[in-house]
Structure formats: C-alpha cells, structure tokens
Protein backbone atom coordinates (compact mmCIF):
# COMPACT_ATOMS: atom_id res chain seq x y z
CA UNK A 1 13.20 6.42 51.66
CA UNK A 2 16.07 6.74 54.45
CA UNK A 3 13.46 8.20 56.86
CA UNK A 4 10.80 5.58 55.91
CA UNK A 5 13.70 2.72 56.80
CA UNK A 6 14.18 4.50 59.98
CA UNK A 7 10.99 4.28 61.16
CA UNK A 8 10.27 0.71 60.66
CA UNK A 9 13.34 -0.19 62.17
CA UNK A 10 12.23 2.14 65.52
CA UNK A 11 8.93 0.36 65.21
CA UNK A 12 10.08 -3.56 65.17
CA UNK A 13 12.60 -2.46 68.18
CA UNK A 14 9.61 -1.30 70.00
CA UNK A 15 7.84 -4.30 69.40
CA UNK A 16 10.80 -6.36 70.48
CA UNK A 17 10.66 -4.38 73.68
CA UNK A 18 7.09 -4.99 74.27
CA UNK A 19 7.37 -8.60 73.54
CA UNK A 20 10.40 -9.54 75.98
CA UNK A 21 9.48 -7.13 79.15
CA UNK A 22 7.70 -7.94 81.51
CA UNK A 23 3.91 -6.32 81.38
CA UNK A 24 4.11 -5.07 85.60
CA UNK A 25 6.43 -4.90 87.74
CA UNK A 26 5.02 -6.68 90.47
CA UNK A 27 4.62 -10.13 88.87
CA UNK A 28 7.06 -11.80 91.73
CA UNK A 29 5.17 -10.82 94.95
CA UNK A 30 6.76 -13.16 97.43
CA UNK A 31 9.95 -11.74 97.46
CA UNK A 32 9.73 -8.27 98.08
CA UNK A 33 13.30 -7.11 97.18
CA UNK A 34 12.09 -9.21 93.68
CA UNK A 35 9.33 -6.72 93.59
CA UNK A 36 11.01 -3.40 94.13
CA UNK A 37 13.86 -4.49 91.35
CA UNK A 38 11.23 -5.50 88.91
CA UNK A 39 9.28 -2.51 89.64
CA UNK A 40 12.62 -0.17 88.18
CA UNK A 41 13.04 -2.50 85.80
CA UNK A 42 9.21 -1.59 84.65
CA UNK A 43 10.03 2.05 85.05
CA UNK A 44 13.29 1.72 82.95
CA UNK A 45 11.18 -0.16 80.20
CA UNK A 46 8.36 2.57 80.08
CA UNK A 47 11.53 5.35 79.65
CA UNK A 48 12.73 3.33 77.00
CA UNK A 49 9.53 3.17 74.94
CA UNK A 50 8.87 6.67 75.43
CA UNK A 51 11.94 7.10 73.82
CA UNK A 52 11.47 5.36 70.97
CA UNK A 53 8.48 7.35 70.67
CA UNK A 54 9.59 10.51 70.22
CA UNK A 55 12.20 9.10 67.62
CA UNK A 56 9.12 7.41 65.87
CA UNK A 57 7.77 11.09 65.86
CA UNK A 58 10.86 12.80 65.17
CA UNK A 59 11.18 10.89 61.82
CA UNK A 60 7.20 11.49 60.91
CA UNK A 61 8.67 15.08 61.35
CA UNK A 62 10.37 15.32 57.77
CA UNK A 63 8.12 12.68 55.93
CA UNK A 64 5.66 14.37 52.94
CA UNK A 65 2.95 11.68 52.61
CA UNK A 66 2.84 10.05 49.17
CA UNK A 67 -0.59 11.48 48.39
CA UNK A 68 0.63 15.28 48.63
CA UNK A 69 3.91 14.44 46.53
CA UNK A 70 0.95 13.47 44.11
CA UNK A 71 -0.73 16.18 44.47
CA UNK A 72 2.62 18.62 44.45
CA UNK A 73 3.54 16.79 41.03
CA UNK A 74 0.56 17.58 39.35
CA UNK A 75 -0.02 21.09 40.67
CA UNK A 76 3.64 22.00 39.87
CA UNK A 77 3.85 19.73 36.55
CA UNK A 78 6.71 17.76 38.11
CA UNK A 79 7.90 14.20 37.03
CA UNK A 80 10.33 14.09 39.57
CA UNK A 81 8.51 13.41 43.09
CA UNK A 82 11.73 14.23 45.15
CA UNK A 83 11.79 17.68 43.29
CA UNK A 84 8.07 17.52 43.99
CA UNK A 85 8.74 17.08 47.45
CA UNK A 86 11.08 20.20 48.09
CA UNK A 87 8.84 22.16 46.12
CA UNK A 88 5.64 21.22 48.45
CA UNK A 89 7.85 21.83 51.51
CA UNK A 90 8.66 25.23 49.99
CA UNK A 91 5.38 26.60 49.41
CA UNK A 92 4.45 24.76 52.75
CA UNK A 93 7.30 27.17 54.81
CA UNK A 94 5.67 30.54 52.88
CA UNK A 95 2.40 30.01 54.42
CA UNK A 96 3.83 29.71 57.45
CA UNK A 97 5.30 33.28 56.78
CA UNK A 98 9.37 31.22 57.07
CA UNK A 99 11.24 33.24 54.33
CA UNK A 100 14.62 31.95 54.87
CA UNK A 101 13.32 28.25 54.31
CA UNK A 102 11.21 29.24 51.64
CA UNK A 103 13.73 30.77 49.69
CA UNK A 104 16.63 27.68 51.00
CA UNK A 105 14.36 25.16 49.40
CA UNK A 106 13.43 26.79 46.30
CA UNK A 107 17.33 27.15 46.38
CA UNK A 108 18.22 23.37 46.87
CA UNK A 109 15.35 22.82 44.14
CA UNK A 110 16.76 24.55 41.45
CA UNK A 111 20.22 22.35 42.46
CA UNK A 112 18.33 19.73 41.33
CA UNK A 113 16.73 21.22 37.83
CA UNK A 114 17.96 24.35 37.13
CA UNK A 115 14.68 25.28 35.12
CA UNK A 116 12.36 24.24 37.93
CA UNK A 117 9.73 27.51 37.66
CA UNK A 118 7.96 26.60 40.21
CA UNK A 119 11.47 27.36 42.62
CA UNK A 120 11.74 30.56 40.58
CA UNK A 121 7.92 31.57 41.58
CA UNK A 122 8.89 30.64 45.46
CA UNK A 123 12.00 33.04 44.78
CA UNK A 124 10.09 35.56 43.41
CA UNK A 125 7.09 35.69 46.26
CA UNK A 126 10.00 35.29 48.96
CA UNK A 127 11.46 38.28 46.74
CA UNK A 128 8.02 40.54 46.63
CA UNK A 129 7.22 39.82 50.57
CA UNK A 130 10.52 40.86 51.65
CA UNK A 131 9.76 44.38 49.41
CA UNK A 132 12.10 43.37 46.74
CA UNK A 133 10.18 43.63 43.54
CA UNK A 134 12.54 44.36 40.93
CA UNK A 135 14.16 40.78 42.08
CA UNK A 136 10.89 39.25 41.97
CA UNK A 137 9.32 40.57 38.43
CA UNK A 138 12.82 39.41 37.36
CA UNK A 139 12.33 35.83 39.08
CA UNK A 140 8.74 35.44 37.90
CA UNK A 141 10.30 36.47 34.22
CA UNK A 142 12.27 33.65 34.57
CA UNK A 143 9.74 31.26 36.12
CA UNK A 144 7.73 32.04 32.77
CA UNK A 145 10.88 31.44 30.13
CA UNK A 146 11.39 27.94 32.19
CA UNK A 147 7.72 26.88 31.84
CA UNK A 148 5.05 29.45 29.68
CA UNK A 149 1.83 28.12 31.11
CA UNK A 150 2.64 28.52 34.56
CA UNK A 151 -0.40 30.81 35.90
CA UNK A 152 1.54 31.56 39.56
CA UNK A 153 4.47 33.10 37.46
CA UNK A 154 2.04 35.72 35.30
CA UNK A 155 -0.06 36.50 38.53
CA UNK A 156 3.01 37.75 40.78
CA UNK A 157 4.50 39.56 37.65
CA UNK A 158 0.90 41.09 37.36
CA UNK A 159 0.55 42.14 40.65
CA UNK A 160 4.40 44.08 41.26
CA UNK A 161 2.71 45.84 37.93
CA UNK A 162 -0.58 46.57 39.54
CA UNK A 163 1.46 47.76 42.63
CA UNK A 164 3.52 50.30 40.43
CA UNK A 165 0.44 51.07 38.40
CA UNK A 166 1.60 49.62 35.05
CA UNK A 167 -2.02 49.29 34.33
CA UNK A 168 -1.67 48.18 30.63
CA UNK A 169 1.04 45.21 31.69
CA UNK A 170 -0.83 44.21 34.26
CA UNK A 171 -3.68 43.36 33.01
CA UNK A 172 -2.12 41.59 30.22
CA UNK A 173 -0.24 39.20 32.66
CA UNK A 174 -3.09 38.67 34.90
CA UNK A 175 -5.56 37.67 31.50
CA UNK A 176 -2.88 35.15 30.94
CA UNK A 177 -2.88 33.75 34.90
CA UNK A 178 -6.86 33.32 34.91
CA UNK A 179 -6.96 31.69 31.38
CA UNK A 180 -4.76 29.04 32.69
CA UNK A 181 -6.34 28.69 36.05
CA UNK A 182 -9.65 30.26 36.68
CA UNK A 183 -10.00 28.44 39.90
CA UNK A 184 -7.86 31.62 42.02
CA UNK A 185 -10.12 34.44 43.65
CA UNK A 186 -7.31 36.40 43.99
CA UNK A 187 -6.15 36.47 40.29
CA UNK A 188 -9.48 37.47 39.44
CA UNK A 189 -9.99 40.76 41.97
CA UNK A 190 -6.81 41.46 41.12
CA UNK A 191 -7.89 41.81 37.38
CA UNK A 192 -10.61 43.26 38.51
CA UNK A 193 -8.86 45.97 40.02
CA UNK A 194 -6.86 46.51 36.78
CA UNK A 195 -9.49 47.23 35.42
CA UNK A 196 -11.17 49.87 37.46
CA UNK A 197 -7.88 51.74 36.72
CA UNK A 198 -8.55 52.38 33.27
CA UNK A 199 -12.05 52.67 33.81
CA UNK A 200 -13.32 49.42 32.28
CA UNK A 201 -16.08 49.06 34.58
CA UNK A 202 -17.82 46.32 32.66
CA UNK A 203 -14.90 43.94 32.92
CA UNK A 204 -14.05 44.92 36.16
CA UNK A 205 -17.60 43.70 37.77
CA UNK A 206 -17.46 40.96 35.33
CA UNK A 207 -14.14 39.25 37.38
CA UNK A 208 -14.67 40.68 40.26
CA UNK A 209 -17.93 38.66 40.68
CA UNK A 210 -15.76 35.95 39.51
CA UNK A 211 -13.64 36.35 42.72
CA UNK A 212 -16.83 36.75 45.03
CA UNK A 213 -17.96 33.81 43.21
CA UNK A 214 -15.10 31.91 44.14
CA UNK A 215 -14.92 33.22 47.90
CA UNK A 216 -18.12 34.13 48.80
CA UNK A 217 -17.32 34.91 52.32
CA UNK A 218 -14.93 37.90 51.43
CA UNK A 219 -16.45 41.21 52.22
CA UNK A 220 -13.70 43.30 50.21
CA UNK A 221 -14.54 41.46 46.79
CA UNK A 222 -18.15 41.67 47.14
CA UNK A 223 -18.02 45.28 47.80
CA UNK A 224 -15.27 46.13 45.16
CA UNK A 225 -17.75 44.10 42.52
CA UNK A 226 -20.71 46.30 43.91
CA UNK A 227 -18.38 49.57 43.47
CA UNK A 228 -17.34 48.70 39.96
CA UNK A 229 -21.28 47.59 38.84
CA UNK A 230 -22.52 50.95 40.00
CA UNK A 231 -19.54 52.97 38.27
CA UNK A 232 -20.45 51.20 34.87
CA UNK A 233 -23.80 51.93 35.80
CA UNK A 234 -23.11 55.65 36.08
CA UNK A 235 -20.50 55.64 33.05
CA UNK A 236 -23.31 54.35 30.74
CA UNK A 237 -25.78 56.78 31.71
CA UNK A 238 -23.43 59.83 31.46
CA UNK A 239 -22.14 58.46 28.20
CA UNK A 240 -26.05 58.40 26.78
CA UNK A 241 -27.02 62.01 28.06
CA UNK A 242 -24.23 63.19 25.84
C-alpha cells in the first residue's frame, strides 16, 4: 500500500511539473540572453522529469500486481494476500536460480504464520538444490503436517526418495502429489520412473504418457514412455512362454 502511495504522489508531482514549465525553451526569442536562460531552464526541467521517472520505476520495482496475489492465494491456499505476496516473490526468486532470497522470504513468511507450508516447500527445494536432502525431506515433512493436501510437499519428498532409491516410499508420495494435482508433467515421469524400478511396466507407460501428454514437446518423456511400453511388452511375452 506504502509503495502504491508513493507512486501516485511521484505521478501528480510530475504532472505539476509538466503543467507549470514551460513546453521549449525558446518561447522569448527577442531577447537572446532570455533565450539561452530559458533554454537551461528547459534542460533542468527535462533532468527533473527523468528523475521522477526512474523513481516512478523504482517503486513498480517491488509492486506484485493484484491479479498474481490472486492467483498466489489460490495456488498456495492463502487468505492472507500479504503472506500471498512473499510467497509469490519466493517461488518467483527460485526460478531465477536466487537461493539466498528464496530461502530469506520463505523465512520472513513463516514470521508471519508459522505453519505457512508453502514457505516450508520453498525451504525444502532451496534445501534439495543446494544438495541438502536430509534438510529438505525434513522440510517437506513439515510442509505436509502444516497443510496434508499440499501436492508440492509429497512431490519433493518423493523425489529425494527416488534419488536414494527408496522405490516403495516414493512412489507412495508421488501417488499422493498427482491425485491432488494431475496438471504437473514432472510429477507424473517422475512416477513413472518409480515405477520402472520395480518393474511395473504397465503403470510406468501409463504416467509416463501422462507426462508426454502434458508436455508434448519433451523428447526425454516421450522416449522414457516408449522404453517402458516396449519393456511391458517384452515382460508379458516372457511371462506367457513360461
């Protein structure tokens, strides 16, 4: 709200400047000393405005628009739109690969509502990038006792377990993630991939079409879907000549 008050104030001072100085600064032409103070004057005026430019800018900078606090409430099941708002920031700083501010607003979230999982899932993938994955299974744990339908949280904790080959685990928590959002690619080949593990070859084509499905352009799930189809293929065959 501070910033928002900020920038209308920079905005009516700019139009106060536009309204009171002179458009040129050659609009006395008889007197040429006239001209050639009017002229800096003009050249004073256009360094002003540029300045209050840049402060208009400057406080753009660190405003969320309203309709991605909407979006970051809903997404993150969040009353609060100023929690809303650190929480978008957050997961705004890990795609841009910025760990420290990542992790510093997931921080100054959980300051705010101690039981915020969505700052505990930004902990945890801060956590698992860094190479830290006891800290993060134990963050996502937590994300998941704060909030039990939270697909993010059972998706990271499924794929540290994938990662360490805790097949049985991992497949468990990534079942839960796609049940409660089967809109994620990546949750899906990532089941999928569980599954080839034990030698489920039938469920494993069966999400990883899911995930081509839902990114048809990626090369690696199409050809991990065509890998597991013609291993279920071969599994049935060999189980039949027995």
């Amino acid at each position: 709200m501070l910033e928002i008050l900020i920038i209308i104030c920079l905005a009516f001072a700019l139009f106060l400047m536009l309204r009171n100085f002179p458009r040129t600064g050659t609009e006395v032409v008889a007197d040429k000393p006239a001209v050639s103070f009017w002229g800096r004057f003009a050249k004073k005026r256009e360094k002003e405005l540029e300045k209050i430019q840049e402060e208009i800018v400057k406080g753009q900078d660190n405003i969320v628009p309203p309709r991605d606090i909407n979006e970051a409430q809903k997404r993150f099941m969040e009353l609060d739109p100023e929690l809303a708002r650190i929480l978008f920031e957050a997961d705004q700083a890990l795609d841009s690969d910025d760990l420290r501010a990542a992790e510093d607003l997931a921080l100054e979230a959980l300051k705010k509502d101690k039981r915020s999982a969505q700052a505990y899932v930004v902990i945890g993938r801060v956590a698992s990038l860094r190479g830290h994955f006891e800290d993060a299974k134990e963050a996502y744990k937590t994300a998941i006792k704060s909030n039990d339908e939270l697909g993010e949280a059972y998706f990271g904790l499924g794929e540290i377990e994938l990662r360490s080959e805790d097949f049985t685990q991992a497949i468990e928590h990534l079942q839960k993630a796609v049940i409660l959002d089967r809109s994620q690619s990546a949750w899906h080949a990532a089941l999928g991939r569980a599954f080839m593990e034990v030698r489920q070859f039938a469920k494993a084509a069966k999400a990883l079409k899911r995930a081509t499905v839902l990114d048809i352009d990626n090369k690696d799930y199409r050809d991990l879907a065509m890998q597991a189809e013609e291993k279920q293929r071969t599994h049935a065959q060999a189980f039949r000549t027995r």
